[in-house]
N, C-alpha and C. Protein backbone atom coordinates (compact mmCIF):
# COMPACT_ATOMS: atom_id res chain seq x y z
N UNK A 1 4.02 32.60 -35.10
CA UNK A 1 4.32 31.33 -34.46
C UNK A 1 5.56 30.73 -35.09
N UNK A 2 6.81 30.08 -34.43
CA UNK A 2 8.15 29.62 -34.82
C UNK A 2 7.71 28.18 -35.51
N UNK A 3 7.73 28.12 -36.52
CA UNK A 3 7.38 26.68 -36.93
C UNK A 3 8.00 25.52 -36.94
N UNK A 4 9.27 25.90 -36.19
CA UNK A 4 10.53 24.95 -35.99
C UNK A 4 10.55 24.42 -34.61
N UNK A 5 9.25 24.91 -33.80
CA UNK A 5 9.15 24.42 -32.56
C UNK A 5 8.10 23.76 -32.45
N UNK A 6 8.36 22.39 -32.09
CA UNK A 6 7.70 21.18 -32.17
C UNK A 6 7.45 20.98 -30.65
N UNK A 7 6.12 20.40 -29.97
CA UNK A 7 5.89 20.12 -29.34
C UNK A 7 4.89 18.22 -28.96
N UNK A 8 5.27 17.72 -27.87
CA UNK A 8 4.31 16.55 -28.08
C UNK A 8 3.34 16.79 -26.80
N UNK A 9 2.19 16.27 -27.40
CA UNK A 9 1.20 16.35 -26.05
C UNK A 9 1.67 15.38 -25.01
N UNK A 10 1.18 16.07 -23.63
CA UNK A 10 2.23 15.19 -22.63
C UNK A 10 0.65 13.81 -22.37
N UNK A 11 1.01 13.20 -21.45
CA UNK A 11 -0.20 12.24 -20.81
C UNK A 11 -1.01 13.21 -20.39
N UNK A 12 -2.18 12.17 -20.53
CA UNK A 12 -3.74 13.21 -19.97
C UNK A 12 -3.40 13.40 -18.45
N UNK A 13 -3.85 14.73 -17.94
CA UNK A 13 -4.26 15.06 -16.35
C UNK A 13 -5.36 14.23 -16.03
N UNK A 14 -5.28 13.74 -14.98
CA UNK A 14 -5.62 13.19 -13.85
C UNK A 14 -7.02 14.74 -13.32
N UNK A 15 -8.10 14.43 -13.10
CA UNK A 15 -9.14 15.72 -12.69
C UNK A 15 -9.80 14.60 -11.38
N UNK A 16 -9.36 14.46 -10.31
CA UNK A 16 -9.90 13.79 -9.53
C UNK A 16 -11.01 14.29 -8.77
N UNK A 17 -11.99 14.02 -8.02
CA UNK A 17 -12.48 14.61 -6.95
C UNK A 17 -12.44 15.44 -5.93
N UNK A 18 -13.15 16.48 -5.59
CA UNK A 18 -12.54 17.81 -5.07
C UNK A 18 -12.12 17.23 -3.42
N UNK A 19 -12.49 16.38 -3.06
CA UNK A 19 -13.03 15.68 -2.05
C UNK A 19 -11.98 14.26 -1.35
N UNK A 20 -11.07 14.35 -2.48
CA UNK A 20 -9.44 13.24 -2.42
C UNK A 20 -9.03 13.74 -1.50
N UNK A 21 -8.07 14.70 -1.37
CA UNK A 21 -7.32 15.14 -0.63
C UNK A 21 -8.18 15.71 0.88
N UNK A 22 -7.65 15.30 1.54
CA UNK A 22 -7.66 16.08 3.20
C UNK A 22 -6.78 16.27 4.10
N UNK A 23 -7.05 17.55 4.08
CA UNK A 23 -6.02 18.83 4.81
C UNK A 23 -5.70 18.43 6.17
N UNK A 24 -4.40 18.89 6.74
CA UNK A 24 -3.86 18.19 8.11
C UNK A 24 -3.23 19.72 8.09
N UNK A 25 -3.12 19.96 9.26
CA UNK A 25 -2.61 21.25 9.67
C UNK A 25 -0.52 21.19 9.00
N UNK A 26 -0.10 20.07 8.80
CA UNK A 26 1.43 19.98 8.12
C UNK A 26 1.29 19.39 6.88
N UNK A 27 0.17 19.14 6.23
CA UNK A 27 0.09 18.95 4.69
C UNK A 27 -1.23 18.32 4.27
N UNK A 28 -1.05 17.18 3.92
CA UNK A 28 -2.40 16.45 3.55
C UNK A 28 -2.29 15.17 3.40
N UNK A 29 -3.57 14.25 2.85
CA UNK A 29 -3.58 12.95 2.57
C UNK A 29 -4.85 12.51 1.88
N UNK A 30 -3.71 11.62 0.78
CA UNK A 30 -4.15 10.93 0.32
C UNK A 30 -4.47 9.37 0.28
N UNK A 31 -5.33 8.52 -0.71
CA UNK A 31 -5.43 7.30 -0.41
C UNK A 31 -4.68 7.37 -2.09
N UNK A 32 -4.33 5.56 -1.97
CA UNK A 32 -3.42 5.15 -3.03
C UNK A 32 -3.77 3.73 -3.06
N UNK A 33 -4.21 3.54 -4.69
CA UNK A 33 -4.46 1.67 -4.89
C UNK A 33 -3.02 1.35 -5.09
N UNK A 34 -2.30 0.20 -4.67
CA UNK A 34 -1.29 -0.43 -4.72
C UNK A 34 -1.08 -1.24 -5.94
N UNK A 35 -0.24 -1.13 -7.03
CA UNK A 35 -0.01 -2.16 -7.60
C UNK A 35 1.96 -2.58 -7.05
N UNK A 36 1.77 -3.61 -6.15
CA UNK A 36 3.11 -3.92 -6.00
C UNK A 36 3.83 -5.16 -7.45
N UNK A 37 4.66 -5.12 -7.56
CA UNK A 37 5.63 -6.23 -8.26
C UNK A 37 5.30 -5.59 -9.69
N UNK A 38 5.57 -4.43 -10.03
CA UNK A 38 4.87 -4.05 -11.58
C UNK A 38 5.86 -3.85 -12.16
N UNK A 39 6.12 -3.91 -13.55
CA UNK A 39 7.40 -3.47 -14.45
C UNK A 39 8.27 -2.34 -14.25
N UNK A 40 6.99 -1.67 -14.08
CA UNK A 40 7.56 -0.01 -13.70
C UNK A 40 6.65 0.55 -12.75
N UNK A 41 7.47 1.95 -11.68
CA UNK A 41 7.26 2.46 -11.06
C UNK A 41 6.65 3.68 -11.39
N UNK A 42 5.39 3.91 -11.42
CA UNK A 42 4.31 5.10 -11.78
C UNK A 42 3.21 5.89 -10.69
N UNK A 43 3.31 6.66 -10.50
CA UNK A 43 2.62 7.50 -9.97
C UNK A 43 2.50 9.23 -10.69
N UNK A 44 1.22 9.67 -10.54
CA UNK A 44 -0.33 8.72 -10.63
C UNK A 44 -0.77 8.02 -11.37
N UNK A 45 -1.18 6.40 -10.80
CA UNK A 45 -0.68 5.71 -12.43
C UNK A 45 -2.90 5.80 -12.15
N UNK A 46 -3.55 6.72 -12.70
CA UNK A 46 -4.99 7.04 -12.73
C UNK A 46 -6.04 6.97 -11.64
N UNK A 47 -6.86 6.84 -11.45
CA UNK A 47 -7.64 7.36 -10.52
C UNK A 47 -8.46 6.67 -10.69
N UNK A 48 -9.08 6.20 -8.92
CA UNK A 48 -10.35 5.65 -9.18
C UNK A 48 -11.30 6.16 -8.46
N UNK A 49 -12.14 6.65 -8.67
CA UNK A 49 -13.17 7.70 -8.54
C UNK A 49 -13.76 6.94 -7.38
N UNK A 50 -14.09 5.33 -7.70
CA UNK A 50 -15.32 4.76 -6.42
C UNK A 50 -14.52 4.67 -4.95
N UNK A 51 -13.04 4.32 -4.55
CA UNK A 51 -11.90 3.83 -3.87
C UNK A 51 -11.75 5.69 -3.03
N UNK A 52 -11.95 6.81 -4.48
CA UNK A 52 -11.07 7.77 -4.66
C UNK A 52 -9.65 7.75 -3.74
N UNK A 53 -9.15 6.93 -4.81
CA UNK A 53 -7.64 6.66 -4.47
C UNK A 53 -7.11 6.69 -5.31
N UNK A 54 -5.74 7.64 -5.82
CA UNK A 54 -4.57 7.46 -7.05
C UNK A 54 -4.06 6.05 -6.70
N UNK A 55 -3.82 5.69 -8.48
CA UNK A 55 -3.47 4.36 -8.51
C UNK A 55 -1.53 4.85 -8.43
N UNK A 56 -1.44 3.54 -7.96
CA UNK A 56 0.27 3.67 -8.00
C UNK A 56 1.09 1.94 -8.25
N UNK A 57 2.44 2.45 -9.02
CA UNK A 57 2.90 1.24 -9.80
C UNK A 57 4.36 1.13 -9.09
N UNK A 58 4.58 0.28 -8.03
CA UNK A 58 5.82 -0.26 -7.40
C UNK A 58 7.01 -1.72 -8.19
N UNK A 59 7.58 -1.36 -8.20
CA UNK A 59 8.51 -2.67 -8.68
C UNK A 59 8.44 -3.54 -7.37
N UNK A 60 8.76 -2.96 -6.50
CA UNK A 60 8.79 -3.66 -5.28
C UNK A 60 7.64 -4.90 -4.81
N UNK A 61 8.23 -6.39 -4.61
CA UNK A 61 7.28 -6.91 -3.98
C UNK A 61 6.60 -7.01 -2.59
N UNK A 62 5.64 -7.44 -2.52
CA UNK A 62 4.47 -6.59 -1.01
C UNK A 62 5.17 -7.43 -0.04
N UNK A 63 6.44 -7.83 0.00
CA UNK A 63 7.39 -8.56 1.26
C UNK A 63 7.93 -7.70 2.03
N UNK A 64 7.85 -7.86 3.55
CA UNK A 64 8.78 -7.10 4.50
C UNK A 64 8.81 -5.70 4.47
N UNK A 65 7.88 -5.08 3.73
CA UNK A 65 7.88 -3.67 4.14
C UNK A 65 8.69 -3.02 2.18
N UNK A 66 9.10 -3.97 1.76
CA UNK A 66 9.59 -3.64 0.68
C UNK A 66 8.46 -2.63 -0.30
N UNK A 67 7.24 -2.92 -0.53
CA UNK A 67 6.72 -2.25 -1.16
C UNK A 67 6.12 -0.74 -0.53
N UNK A 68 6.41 -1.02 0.25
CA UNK A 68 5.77 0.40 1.50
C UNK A 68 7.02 1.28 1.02
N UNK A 69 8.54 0.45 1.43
CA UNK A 69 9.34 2.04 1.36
C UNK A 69 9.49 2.71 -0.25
N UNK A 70 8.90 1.67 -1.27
CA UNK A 70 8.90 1.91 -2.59
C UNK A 70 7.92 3.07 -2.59
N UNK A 71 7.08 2.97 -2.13
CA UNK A 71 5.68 3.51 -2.32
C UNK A 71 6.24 5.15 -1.31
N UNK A 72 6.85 5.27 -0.47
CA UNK A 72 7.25 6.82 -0.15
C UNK A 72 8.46 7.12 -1.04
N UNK A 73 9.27 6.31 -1.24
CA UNK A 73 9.98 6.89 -1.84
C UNK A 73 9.55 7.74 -3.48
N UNK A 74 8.93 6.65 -4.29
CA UNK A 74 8.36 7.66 -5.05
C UNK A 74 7.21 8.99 -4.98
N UNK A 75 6.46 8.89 -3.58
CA UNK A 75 5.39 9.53 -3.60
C UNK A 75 6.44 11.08 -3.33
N UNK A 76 7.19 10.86 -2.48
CA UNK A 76 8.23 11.72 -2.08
C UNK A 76 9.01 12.30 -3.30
N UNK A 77 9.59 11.89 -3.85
CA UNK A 77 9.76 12.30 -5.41
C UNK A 77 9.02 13.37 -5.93
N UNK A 78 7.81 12.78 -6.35
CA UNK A 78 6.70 13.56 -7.41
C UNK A 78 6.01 14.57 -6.77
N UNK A 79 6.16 14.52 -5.15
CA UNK A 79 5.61 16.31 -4.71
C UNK A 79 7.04 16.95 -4.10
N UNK A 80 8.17 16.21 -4.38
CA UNK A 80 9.95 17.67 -4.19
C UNK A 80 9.78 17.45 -2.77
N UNK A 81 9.41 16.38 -2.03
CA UNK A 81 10.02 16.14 -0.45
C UNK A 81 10.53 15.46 0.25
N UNK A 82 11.09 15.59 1.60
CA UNK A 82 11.69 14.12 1.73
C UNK A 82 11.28 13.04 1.89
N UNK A 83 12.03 11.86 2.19
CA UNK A 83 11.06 10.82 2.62
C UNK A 83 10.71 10.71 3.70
N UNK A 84 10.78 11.35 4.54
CA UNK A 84 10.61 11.79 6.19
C UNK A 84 9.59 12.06 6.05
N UNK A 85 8.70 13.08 5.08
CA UNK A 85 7.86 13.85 5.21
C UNK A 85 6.44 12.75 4.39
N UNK A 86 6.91 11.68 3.93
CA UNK A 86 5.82 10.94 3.91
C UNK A 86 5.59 9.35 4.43
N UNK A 87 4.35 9.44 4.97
CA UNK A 87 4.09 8.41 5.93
C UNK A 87 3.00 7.47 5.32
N UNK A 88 3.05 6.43 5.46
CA UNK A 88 1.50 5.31 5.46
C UNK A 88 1.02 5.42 6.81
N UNK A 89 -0.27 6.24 6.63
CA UNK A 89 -0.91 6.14 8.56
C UNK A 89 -1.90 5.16 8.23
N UNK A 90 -2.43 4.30 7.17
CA UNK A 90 -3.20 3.06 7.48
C UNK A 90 -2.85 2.30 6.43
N UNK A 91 -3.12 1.05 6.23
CA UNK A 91 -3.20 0.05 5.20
C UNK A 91 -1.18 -0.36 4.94
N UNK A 92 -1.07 -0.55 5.81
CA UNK A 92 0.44 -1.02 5.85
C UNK A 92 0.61 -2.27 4.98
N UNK A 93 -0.41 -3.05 5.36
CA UNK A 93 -0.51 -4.61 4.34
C UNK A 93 -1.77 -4.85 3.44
N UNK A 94 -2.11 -3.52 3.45
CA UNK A 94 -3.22 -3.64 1.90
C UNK A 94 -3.14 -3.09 1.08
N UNK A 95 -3.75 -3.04 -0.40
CA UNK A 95 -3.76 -2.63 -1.55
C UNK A 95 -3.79 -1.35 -1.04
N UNK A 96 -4.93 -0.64 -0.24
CA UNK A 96 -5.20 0.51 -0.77
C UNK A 96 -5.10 1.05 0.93
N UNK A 97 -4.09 1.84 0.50
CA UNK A 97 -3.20 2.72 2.02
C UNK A 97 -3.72 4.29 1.84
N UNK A 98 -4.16 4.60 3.14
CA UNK A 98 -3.78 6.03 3.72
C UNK A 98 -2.52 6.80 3.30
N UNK A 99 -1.83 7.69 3.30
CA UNK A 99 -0.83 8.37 3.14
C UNK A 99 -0.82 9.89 3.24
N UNK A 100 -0.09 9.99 4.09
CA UNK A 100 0.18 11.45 5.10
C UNK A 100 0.84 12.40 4.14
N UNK A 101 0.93 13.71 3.78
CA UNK A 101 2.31 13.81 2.77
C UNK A 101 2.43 15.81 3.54
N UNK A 102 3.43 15.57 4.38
CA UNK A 102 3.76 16.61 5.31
C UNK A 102 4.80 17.76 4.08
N UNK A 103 4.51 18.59 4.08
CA UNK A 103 5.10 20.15 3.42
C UNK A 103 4.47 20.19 2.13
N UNK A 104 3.29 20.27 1.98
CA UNK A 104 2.51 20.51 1.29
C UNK A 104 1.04 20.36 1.12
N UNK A 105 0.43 21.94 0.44
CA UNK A 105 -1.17 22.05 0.67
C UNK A 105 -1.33 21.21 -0.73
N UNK A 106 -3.04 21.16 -0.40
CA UNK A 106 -4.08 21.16 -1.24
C UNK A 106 -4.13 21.21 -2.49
N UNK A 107 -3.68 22.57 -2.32
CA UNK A 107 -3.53 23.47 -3.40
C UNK A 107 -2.70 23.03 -4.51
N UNK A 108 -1.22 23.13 -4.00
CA UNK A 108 0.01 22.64 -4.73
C UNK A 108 -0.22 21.25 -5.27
N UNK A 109 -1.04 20.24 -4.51
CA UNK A 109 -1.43 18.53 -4.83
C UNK A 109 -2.22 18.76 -5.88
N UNK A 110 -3.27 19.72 -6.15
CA UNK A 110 -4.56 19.83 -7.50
C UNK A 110 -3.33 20.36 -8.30
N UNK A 111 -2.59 20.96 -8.46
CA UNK A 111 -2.43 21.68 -9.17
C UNK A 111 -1.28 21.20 -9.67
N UNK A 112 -0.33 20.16 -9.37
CA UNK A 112 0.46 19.74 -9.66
C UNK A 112 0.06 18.18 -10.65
N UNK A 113 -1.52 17.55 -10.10
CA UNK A 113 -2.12 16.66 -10.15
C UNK A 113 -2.21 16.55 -11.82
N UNK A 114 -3.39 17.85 -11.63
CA UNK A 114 -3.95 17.94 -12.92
C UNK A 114 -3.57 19.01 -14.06
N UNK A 115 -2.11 19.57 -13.67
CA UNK A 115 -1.96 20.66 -14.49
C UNK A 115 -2.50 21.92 -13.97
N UNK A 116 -3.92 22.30 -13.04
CA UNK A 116 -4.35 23.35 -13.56
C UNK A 116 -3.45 24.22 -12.42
């Protein structure tokens, strides 16, 4: 073992419910608790098992659509797609939104989620 190679443990994985995600014939969807107006922008900012919805952290305030395009733009980010390819199909003006996320399985979402 190189003893000059230092490593830091990253943040804990996220092990959500097998049962989060549901499959759409062009990708999947998830639900997402909203925190709008937050310091920083985080996703997955943890999980809530009862909601089963990833929590998420917008700068954006919940005015005019402002926190919605915050909320694809990063979700779009953290799975490598465009923002085309992700949608809010419910909860446009609530905490806790639907979200479509087109060019990508299941699979790639667990596994990107939680590491494994």
């Amino acid at each position: 073992m190189n003893d000059k190679i230092k490593t830091k443990p990253g943040p804990p994985r996220l092990v959500p419910d097998e049962d989060i995600f549901q499959e759409t014939p062009d990708g999947i969807i998830i639900m997402v608790e909203v925190s709008a107006g937050s310091k920083k922008e985080i996703f997955p900012d943890g999980y809530n098992p009862w909601r089963k919805a990833f929590g998420i952290a917008v700068k954006a305030p919940p005015v005019e659509g402002k926190a919605n395009k915050a909320i694809i733009k990063l979700i779009s980010g953290y799975f490598s797609v465009p923002s085309s390819s992700v949608t809010i199909i419910s909860g446009q003006t609530s905490s806790l939104k639907k979200v479509r996320i087109c060019g990508v399985t299941r699979h790639q979402v667990i596994e990107l989620i939680t590491g494994v």
